[in-house]
Protein backbone atom coordinates (compact mmCIF):
# COMPACT_ATOMS: atom_id res chain seq x y z
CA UNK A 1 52.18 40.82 156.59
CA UNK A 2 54.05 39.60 159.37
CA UNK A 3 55.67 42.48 161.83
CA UNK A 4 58.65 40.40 163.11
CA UNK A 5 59.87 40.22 159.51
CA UNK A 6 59.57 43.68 159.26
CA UNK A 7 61.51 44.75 162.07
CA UNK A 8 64.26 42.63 161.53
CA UNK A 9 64.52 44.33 158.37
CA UNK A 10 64.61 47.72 160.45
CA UNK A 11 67.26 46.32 162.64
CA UNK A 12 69.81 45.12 159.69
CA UNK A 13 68.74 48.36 157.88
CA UNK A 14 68.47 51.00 160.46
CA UNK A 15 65.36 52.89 160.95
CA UNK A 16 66.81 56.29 161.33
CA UNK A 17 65.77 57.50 157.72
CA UNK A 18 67.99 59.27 155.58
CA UNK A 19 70.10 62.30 156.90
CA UNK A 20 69.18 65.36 154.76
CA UNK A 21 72.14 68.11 154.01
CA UNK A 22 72.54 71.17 156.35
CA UNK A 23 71.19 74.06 154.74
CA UNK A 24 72.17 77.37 154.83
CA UNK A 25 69.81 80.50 154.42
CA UNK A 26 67.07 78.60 153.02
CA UNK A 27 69.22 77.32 149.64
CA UNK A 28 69.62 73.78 149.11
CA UNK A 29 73.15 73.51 149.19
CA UNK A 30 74.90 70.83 150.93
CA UNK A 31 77.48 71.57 153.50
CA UNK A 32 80.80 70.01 152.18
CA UNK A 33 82.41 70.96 149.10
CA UNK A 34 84.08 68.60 146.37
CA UNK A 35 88.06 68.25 146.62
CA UNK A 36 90.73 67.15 144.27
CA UNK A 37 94.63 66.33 144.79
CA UNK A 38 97.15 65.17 142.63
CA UNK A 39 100.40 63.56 144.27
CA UNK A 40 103.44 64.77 143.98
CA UNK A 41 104.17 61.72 141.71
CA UNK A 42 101.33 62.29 139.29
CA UNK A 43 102.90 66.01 138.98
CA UNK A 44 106.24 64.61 138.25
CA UNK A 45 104.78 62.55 135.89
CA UNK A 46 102.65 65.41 133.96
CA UNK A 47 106.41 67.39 133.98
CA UNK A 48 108.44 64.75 132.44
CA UNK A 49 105.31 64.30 129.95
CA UNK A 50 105.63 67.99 129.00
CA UNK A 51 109.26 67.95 128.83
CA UNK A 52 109.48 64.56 126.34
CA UNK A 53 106.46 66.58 124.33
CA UNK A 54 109.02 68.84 122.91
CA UNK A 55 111.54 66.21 122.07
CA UNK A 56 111.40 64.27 118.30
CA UNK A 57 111.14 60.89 118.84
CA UNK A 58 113.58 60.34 115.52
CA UNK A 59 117.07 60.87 115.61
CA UNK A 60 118.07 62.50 112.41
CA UNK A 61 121.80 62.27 113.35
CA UNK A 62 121.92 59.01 113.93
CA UNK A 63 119.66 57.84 110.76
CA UNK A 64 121.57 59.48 108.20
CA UNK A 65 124.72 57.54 109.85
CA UNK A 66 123.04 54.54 109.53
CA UNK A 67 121.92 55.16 106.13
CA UNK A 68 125.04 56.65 105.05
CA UNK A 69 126.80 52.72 106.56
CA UNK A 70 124.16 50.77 104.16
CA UNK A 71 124.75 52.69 100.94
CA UNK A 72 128.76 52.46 101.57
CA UNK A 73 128.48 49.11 102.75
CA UNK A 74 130.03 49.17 105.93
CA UNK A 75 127.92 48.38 108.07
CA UNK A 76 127.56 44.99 110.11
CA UNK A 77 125.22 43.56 112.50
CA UNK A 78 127.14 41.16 115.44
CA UNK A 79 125.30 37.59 115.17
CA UNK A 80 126.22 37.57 119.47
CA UNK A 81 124.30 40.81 119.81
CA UNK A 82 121.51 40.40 117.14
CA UNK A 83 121.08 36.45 119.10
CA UNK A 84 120.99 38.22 122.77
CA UNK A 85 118.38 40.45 121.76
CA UNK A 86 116.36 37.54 120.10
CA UNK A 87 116.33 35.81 123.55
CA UNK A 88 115.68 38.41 126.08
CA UNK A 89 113.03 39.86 123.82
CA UNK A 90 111.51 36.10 123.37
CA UNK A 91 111.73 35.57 127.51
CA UNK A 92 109.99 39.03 127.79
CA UNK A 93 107.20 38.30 125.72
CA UNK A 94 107.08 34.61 127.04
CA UNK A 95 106.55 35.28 131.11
């Protein structure tokens, strides 16, 4: 075994050892304690969540108009507005 080797591996490593916790009283208990906090932004977020968790996600109202339309025959779909949505929902998908 050669000794130079092995205390440049003690320099690059340290040769203090580990540090054991503080103990109090003769119990094993380390001397920090475990924290958790939640920004203000993940709070906002867990509100909104709770508030949309009541809300349908179907419009009833608006359904039955639209069904109520296709059964009469009235309604109509603009070719402008059906082609803009085509292309921005193709460029979204595309980048």
């Amino acid at each position: 075994m050669r000794i130079g080797t092995y205390n440049m591996i003690n320099q690059v490593y340290g040769a203090k050892g580990t540090k054991k916790p503080n103990t109090t009283s003769g119990t094993n208990y380390a001397s920090f304690k475990d924290e958790v906090s939640f920004s203000s932004m993940g709070k906002d977020m867990q509100v909104a969540k709770n508030a949309l968790a009541g809300v349908s996600d179907v419009r009833s109202a608006r359904i039955s108009e639209l069904k109520a339309q296709v059964a009469n025959g009235t309604y109509s779909v603009s070719p402008e507005a059906f082609a803009d949505k085509l292309i921005s929902a193709y460029n979204a998908q595309s980048v």
